[in-house]
N, C-alpha and C. Protein backbone atom coordinates (compact mmCIF):
# COMPACT_ATOMS: atom_id res chain seq x y z
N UNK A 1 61.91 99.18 107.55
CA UNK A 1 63.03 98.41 108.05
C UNK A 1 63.83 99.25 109.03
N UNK A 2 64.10 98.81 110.25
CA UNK A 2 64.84 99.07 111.07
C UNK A 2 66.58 99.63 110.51
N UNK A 3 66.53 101.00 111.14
CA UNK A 3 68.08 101.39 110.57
C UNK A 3 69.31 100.85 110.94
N UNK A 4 69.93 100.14 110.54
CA UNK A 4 70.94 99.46 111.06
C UNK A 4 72.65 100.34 110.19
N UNK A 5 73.41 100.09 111.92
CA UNK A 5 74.96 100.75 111.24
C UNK A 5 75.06 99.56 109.86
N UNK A 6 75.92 100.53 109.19
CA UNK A 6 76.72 99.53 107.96
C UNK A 6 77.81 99.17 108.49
N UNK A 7 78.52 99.35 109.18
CA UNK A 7 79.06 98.18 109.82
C UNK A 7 78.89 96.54 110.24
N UNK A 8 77.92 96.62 110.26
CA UNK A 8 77.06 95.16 110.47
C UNK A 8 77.24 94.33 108.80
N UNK A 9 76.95 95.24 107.64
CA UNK A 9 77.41 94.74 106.57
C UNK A 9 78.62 94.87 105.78
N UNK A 10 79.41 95.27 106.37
CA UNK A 10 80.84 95.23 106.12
C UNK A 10 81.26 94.52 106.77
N UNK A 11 81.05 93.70 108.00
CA UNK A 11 81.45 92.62 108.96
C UNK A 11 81.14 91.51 108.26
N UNK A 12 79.89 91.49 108.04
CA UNK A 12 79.60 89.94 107.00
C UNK A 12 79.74 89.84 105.57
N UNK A 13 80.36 90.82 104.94
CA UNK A 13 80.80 90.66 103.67
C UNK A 13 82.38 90.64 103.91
N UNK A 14 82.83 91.24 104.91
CA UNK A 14 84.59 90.75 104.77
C UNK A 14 84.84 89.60 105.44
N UNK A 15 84.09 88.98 106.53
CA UNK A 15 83.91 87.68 106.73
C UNK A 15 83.49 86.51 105.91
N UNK A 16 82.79 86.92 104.78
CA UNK A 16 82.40 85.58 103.55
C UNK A 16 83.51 85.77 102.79
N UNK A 17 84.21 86.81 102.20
CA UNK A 17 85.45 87.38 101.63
C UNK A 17 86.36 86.89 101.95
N UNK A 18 86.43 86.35 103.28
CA UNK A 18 87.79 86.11 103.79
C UNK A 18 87.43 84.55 103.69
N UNK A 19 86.37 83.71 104.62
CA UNK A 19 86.51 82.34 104.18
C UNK A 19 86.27 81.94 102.56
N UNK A 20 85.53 82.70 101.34
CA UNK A 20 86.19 81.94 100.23
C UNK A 20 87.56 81.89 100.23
N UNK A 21 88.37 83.19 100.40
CA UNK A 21 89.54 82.88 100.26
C UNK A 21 90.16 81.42 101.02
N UNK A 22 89.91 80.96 101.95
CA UNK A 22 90.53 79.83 102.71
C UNK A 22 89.78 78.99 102.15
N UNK A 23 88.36 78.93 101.50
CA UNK A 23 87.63 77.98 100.68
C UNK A 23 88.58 77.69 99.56
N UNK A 24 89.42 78.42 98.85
CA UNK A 24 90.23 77.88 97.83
C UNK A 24 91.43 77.65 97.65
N UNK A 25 92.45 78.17 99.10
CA UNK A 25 93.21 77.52 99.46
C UNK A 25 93.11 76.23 99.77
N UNK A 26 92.22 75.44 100.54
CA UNK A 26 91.92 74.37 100.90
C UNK A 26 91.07 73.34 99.58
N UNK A 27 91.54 73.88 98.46
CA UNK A 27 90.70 73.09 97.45
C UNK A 27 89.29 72.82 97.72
N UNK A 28 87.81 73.59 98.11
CA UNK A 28 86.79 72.93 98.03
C UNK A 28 86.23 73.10 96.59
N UNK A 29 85.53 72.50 96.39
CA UNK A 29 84.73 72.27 95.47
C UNK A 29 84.11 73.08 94.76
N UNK A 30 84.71 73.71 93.56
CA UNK A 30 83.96 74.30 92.54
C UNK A 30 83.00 75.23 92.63
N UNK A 31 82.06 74.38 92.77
CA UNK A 31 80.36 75.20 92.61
C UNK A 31 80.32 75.76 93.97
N UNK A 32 80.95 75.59 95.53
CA UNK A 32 81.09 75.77 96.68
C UNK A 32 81.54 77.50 96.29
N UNK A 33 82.29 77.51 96.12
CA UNK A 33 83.78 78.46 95.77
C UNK A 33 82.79 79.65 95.00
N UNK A 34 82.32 79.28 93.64
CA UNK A 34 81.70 79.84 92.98
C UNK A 34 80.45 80.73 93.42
N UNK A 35 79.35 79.96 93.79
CA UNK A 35 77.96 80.21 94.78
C UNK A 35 78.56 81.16 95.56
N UNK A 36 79.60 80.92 96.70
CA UNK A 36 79.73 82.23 97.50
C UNK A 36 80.42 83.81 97.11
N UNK A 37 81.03 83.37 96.07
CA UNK A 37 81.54 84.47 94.83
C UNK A 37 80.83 84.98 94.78
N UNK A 38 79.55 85.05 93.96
CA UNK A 38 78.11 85.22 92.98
C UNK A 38 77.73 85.92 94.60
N UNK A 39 77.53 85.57 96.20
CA UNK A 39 76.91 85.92 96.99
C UNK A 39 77.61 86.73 97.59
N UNK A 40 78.76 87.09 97.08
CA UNK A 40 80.01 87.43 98.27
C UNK A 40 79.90 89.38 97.19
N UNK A 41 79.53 89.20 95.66
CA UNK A 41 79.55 90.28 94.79
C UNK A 41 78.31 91.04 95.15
N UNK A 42 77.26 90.21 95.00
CA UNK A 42 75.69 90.74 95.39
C UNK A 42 76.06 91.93 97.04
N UNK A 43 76.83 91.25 97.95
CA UNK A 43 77.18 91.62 99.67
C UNK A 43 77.88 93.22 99.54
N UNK A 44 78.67 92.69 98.61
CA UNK A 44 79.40 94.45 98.24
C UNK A 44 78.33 95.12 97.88
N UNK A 45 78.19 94.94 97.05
CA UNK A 45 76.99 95.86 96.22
C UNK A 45 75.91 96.59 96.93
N UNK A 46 75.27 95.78 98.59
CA UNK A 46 74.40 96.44 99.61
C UNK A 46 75.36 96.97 100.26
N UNK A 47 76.43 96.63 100.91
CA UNK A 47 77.24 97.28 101.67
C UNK A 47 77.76 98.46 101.05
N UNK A 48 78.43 98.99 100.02
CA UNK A 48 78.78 100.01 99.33
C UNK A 48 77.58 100.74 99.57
N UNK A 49 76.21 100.45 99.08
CA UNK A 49 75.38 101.14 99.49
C UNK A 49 74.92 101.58 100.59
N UNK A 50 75.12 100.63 101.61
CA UNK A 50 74.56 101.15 102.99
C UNK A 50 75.72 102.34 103.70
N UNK A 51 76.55 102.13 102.93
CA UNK A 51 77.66 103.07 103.22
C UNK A 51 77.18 104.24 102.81
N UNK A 52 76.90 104.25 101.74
CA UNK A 52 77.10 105.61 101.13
C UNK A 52 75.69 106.55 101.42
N UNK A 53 74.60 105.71 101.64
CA UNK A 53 73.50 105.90 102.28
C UNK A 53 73.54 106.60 103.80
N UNK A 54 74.42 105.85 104.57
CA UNK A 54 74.41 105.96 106.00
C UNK A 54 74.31 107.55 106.13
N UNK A 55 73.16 107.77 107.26
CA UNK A 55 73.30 109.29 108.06
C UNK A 55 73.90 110.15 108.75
N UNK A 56 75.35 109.82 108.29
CA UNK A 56 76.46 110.50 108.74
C UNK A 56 77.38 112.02 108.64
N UNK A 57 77.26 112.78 109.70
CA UNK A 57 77.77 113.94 109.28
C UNK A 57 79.08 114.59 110.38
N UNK A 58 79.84 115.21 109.56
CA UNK A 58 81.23 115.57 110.59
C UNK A 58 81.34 116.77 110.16
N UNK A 59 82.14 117.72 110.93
CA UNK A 59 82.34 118.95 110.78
C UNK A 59 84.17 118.97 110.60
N UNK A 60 84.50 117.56 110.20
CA UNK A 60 86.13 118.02 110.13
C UNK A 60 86.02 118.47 108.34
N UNK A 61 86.91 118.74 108.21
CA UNK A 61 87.69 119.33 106.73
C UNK A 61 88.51 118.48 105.95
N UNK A 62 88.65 118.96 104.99
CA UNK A 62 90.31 118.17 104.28
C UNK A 62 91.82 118.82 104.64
N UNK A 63 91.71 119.89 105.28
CA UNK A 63 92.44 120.65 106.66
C UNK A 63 92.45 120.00 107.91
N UNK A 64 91.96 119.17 108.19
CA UNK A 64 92.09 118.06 109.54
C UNK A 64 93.08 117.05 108.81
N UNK A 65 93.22 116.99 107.82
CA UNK A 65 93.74 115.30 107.43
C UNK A 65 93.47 114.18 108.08
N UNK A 66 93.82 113.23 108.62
CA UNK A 66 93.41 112.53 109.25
C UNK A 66 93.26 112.53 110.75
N UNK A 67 91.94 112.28 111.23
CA UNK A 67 91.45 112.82 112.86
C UNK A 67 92.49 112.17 113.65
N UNK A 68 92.86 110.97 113.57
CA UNK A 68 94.00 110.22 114.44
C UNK A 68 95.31 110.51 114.55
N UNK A 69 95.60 111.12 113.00
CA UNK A 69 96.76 111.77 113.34
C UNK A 69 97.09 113.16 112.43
N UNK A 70 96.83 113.95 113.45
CA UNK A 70 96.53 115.69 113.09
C UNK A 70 97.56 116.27 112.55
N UNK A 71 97.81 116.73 111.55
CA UNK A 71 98.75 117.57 111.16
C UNK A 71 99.18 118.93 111.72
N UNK A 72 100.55 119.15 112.01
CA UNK A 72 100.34 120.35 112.48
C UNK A 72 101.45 121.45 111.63
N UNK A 73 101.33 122.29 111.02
CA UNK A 73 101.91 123.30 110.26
C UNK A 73 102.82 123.75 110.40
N UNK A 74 103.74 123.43 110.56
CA UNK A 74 105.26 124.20 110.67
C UNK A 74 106.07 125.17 109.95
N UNK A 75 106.39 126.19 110.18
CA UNK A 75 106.95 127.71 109.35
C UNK A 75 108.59 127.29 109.57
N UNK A 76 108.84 126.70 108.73
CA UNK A 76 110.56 126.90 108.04
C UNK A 76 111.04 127.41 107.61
N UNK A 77 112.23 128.84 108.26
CA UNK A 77 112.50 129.76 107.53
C UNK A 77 114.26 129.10 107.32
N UNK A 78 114.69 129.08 106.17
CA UNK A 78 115.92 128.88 106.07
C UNK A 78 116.94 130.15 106.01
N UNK A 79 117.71 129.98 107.13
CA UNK A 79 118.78 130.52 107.23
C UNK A 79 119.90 130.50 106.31
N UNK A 80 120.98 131.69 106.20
CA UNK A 80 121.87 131.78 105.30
C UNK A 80 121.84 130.62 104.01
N UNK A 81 120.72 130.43 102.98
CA UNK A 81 121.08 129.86 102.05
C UNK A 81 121.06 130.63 101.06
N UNK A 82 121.88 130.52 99.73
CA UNK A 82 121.98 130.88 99.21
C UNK A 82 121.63 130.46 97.33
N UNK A 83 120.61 130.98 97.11
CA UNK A 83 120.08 130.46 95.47
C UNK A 83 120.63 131.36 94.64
N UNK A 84 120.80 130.25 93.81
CA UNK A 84 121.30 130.46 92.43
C UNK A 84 120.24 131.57 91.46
């Protein structure tokens, strides 16, 4: 089988995710509601996997914190205080 991003299955499992939800706001029908439940649990279950599967590798750290927004280290020396 052709390698495909998991992104592709995280797109169509938060897209069935999201119309049950409007499936039961809008009152449909039971077994409707249900069936895509039962299909919507099975969707996680490959996607979690294709996630965790995926061939992905980075060279950041848990010292990067987050790549978008970088932490940067600041040395605070306090002046004239005084402890008890």
């Amino acid at each position: 089988m052709k390698n495909t991003s998991p992104f592709l299955y995280i797109t169509i499992t938060t897209l069935l995710l999201i119309t049950i939800t409007i499936m039961c706001a809008m009152n449909f029908p039971f077994n409707w509601v249900f069936y895509l439940t039962v299909i919507g649990q099975f969707l996680v279950v490959i996607m979690v996997y294709k996630v965790l599967t995926d061939n992905y590798s980075t060279n950041k750290t848990f010292e990067d914190f987050y790549e978008d927004c970088p932490i940067k280290l600041m040395k605070i020396q306090a002046e004239n205080e005084k402890f008890r």
